[in-house]
Protein backbone atom coordinates (compact mmCIF):
# COMPACT_ATOMS: atom_id res chain seq x y z
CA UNK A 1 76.43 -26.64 6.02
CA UNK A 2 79.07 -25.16 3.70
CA UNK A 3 78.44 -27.18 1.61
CA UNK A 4 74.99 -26.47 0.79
CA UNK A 5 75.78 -22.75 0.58
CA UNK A 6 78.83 -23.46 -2.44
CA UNK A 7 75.64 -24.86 -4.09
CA UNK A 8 73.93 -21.67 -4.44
CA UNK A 9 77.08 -19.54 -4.29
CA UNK A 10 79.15 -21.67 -7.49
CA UNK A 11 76.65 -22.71 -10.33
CA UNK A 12 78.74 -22.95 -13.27
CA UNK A 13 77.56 -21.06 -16.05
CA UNK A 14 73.56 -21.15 -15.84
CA UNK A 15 72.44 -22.18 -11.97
CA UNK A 16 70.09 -24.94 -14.11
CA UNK A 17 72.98 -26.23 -16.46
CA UNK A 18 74.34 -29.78 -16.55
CA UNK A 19 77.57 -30.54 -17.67
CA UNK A 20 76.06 -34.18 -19.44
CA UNK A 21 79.56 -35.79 -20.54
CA UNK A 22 80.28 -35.97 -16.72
CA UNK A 23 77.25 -37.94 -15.97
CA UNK A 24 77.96 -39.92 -18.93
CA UNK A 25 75.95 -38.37 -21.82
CA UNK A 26 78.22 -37.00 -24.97
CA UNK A 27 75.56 -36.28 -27.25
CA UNK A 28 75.02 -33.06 -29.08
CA UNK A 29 71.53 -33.20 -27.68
CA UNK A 30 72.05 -34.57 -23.83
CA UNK A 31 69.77 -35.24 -21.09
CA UNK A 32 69.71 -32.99 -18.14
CA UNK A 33 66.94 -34.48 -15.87
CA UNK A 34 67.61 -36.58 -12.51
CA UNK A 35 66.54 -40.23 -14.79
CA UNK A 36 64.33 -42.87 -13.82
CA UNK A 37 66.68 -45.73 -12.60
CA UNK A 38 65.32 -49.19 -12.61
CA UNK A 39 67.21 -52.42 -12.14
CA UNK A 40 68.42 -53.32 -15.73
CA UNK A 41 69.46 -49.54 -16.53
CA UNK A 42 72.88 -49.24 -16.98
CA UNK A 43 73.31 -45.72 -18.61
CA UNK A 44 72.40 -42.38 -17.24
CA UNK A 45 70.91 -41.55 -21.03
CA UNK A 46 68.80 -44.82 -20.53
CA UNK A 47 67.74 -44.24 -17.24
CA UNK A 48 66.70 -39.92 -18.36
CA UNK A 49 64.37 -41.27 -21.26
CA UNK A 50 63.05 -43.86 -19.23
CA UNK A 51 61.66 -40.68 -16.61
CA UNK A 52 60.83 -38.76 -20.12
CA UNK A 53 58.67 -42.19 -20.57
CA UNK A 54 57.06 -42.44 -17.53
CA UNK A 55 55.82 -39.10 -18.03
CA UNK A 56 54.95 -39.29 -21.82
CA UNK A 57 53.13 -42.71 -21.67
CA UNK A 58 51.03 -41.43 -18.26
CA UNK A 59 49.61 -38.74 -20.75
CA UNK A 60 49.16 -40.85 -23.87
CA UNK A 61 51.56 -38.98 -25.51
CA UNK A 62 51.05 -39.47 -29.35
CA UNK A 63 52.02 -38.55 -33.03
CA UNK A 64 48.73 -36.24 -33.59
CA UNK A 65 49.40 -34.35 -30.16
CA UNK A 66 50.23 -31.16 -30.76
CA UNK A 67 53.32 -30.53 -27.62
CA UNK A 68 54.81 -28.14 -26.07
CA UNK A 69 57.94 -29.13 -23.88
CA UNK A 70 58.56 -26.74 -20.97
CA UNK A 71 62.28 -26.59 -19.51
CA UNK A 72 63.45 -28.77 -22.10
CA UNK A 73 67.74 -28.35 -21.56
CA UNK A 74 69.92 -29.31 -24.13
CA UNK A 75 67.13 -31.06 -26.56
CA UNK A 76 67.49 -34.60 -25.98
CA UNK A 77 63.52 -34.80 -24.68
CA UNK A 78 62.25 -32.99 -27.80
CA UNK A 79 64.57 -35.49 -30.30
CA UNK A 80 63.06 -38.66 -27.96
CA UNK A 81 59.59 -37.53 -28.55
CA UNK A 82 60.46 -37.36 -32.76
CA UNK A 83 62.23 -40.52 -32.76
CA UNK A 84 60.29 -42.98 -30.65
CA UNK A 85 56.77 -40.99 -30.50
CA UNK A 86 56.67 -39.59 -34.01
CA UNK A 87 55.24 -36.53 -32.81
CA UNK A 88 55.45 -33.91 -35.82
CA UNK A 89 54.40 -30.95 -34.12
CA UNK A 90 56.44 -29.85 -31.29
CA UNK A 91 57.46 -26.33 -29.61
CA UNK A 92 59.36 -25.93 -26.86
CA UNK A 93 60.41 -23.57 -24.30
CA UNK A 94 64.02 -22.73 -22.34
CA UNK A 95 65.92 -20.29 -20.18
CA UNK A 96 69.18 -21.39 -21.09
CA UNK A 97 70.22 -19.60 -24.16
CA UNK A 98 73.13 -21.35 -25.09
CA UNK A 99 70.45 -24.55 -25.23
CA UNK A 100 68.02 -22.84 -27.57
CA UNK A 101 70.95 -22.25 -29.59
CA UNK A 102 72.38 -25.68 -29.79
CA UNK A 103 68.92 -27.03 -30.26
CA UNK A 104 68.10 -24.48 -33.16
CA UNK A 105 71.01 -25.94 -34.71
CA UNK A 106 70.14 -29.48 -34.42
CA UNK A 107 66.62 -30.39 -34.63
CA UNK A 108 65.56 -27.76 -37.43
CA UNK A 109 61.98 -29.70 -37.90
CA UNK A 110 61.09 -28.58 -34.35
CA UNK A 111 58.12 -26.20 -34.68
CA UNK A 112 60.12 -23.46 -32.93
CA UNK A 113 61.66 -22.86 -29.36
CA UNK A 114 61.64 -19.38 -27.55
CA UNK A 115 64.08 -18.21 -24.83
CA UNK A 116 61.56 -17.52 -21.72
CA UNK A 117 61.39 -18.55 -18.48
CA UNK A 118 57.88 -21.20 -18.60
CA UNK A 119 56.19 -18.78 -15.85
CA UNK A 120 55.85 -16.09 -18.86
CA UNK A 121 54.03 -18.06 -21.27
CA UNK A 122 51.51 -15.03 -21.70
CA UNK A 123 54.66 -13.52 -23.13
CA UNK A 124 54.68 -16.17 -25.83
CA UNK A 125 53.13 -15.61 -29.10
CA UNK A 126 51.97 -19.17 -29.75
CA UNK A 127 49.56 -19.42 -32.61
CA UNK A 128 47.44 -22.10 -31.03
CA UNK A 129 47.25 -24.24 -27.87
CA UNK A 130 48.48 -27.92 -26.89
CA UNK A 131 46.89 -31.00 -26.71
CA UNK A 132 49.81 -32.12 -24.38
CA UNK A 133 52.36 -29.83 -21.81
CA UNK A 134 55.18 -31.84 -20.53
CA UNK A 135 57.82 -30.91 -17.87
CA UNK A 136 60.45 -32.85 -17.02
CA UNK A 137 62.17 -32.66 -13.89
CA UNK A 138 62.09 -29.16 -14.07
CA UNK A 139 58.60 -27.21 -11.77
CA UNK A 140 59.64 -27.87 -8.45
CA UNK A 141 62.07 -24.95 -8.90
CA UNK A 142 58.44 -22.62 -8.91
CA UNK A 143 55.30 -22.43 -7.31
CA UNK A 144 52.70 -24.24 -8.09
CA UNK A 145 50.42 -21.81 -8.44
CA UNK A 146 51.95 -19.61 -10.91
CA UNK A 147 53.01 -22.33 -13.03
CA UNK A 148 49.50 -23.79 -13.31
CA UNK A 149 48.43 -19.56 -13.96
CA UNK A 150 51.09 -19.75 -16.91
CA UNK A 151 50.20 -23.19 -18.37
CA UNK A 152 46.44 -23.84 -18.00
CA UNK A 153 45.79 -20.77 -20.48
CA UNK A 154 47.74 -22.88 -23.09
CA UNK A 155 46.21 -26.28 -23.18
CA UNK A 156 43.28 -26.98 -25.61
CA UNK A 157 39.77 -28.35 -23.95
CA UNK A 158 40.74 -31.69 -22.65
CA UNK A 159 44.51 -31.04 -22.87
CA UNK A 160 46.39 -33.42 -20.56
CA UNK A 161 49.54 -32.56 -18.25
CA UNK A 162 52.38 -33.49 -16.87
CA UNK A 163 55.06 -32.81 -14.55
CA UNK A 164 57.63 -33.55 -11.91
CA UNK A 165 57.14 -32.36 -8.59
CA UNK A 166 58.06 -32.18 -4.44
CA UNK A 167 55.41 -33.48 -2.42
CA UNK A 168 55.79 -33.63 1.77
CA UNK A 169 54.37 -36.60 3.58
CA UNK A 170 52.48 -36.85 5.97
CA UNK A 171 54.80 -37.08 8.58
CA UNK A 172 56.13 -34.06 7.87
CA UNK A 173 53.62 -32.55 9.71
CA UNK A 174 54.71 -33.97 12.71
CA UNK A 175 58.15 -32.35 12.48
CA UNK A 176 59.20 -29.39 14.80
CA UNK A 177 60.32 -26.28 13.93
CA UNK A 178 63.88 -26.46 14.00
CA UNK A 179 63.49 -29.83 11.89
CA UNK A 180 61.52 -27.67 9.28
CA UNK A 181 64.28 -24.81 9.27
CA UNK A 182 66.93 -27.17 8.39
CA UNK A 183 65.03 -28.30 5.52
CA UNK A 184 64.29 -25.34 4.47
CA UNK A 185 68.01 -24.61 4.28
CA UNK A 186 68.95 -27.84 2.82
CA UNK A 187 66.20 -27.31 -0.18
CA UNK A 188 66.95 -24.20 -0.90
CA UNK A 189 70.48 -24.91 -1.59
CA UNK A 190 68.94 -26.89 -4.66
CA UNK A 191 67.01 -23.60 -5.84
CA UNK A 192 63.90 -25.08 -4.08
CA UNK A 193 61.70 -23.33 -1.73
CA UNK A 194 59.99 -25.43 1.27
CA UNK A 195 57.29 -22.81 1.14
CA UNK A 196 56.36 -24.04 -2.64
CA UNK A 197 55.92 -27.57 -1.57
CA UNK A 198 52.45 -29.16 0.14
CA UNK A 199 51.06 -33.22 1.12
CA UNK A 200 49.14 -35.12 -1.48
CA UNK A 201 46.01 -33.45 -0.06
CA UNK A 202 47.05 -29.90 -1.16
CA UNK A 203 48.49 -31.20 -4.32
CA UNK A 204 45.31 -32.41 -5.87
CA UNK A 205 43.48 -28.87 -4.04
CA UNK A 206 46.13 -26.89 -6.17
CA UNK A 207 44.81 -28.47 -9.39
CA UNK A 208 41.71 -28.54 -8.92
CA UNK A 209 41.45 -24.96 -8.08
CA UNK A 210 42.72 -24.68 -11.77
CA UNK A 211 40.00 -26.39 -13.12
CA UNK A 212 42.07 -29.80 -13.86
CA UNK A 213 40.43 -32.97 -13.16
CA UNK A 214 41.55 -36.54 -13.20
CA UNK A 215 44.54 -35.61 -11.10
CA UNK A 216 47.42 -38.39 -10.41
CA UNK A 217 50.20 -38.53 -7.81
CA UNK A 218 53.00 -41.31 -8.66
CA UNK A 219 55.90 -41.36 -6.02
CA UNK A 220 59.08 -41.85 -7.81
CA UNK A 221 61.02 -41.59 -5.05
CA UNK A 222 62.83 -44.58 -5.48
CA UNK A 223 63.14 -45.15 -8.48
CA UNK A 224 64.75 -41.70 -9.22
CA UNK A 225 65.81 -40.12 -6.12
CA UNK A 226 67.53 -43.40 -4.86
CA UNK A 227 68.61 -44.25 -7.80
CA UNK A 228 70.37 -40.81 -9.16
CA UNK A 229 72.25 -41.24 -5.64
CA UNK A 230 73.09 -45.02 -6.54
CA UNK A 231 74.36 -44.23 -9.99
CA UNK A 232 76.87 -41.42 -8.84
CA UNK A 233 78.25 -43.09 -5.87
CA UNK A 234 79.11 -46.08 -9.00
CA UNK A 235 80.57 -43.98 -11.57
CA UNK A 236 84.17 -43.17 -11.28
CA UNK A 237 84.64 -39.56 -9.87
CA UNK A 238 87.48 -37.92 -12.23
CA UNK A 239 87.12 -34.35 -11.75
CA UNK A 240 87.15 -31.70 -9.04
CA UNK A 241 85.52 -28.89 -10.63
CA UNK A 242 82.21 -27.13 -10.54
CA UNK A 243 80.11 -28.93 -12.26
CA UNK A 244 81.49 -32.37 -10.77
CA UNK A 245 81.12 -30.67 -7.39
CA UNK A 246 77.26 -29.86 -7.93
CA UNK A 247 76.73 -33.56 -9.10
CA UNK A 248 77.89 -35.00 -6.41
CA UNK A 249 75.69 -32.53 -3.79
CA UNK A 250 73.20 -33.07 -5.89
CA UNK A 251 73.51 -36.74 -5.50
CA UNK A 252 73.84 -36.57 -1.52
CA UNK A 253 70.52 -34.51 -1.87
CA UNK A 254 68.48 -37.20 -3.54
CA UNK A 255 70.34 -39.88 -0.80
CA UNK A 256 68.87 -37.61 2.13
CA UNK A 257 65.47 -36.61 0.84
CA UNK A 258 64.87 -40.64 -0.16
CA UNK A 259 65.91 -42.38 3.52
CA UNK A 260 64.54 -39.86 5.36
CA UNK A 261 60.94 -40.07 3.38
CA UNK A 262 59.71 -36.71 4.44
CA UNK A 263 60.11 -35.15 0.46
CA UNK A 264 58.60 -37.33 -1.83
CA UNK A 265 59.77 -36.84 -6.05
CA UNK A 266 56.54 -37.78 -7.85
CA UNK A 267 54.95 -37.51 -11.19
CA UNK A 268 51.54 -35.54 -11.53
CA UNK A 269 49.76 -35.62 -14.22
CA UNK A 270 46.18 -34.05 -14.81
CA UNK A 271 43.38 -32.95 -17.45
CA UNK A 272 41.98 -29.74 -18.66
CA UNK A 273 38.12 -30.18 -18.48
């Protein structure tokens, strides 16, 4: 298992940072998020927007939307949604201040972008709410709970939602104890606590204890678990740094979690009533 603790123990620079160019993504602006890998994708860029799709077109994502991006990296989400949604009113939130730098520098139409961790949005002076919150590949690193607490108060009457999240199966339940421990060490190696995660069941009871109807689970489990694991095991492995080393765990991560079943990725996206 030591190499589950050099996770945890090694990040380079910020524990959520990406080095892009090694995944094959040299723009000013990269993608940081796990991608959406179908058959005909042959880029990691390609295969990030395509997840940043999935999630945008399950909302009805749309020029008049006013949209706040939560978790949003280096800024290649927020350009996507100006260039292929026309979306002119977009703010954005990040922990990573060398990203809110970079993007401040780059996209100067963007509404604004604040330096804050997405589970202090109370801590935000917004001057009005969203008609859409988006986070890509980003929540399952919290609890439900309090990110639901932070965004709910943000979203305008009918606001829509959506997000990436960890969801057990069923037959987790049906695992024993020391099955459950390892797990639990093997998730939180990723910065991802088994006690955060629930089935399908308490999923849609989360949400609707917020007040969020019209609540849908998508497994993407395949398509971007199996698929991040594909694409590094193809790509020729140059380095033997840091950030190469947490690629590749992260890679043998998204192999384990997708053949043995029992942590599903999926999309959820809801309503504010």
């Amino acid at each position: 298992m030591k190499w589950l603790q050099a996770i945890r123990q090694q990040f380079p620079k910020h524990k959520y940072a990406i080095n892009a160019k090694q995944l094959g993504d040299n723009a000013e602006l990269a993608w940081s998020n796990l991608g959406y890998w179908e058959d005909v994708t042959s880029s990691y860029p390609e295969a990030c927007a395509q997840l940043a799709d999935q999630l945008a077109q399950a909302v009805a994502l749309n020029a008049n939307d006013c949209l706040l991006d939560l978790g949003c990296g280096q800024g290649a989400s927020l350009l996507h949604w100006q260039q292929h949604y026309q979306v002119r009113h977009i703010e954005a939130v990040e922990l990573q201040s060398s990203c809110v730098q970079q993007i401040q520098q780059h996209l100067p139409k963007l509404a604004a972008i604040y330096q804050q961790s997405f589970l202090n949005l109370n801590q935000i002076p917004f001057k009005q709410n969203f008609d859409v919150v988006l986070c890509i590949d980003a929540a399952y690193h919290c609890n439900l709970n309090s990110f639901l607490y932070a965004v709910s108060p943000v979203l305008n009457a009918k606001g829509r939602l959506g997000m990436h999240y960890l969801m057990l199966s069923e037959q987790w339940l049906n695992l024993s104890a020391v099955q459950k421990q390892k797990y639990k060490w093997l998730l939180k190696a990723a910065d991802v606590h088994l006690d955060n995660l629930m089935t399908a069941s308490g999923l849609e009871q989360t949400f609707r204890q917020h007040s969020f109807t019209d609540i849908t689970i998508r497994d993407l489990s395949p398509a971007v678990l199996k698929g991040f694991a594909n694409y590094i095991q193809q790509i020729p492995q140059h380095n033997s740094d840091l950030d190469a080393f947490k690629i590749r765990m992260t890679a043998k991560l998204c192999h384990k979690l997708y053949v043995d079943g029992l942590v599903k990725y999926v999309q959820i996206t809801a309503h504010k009533p």
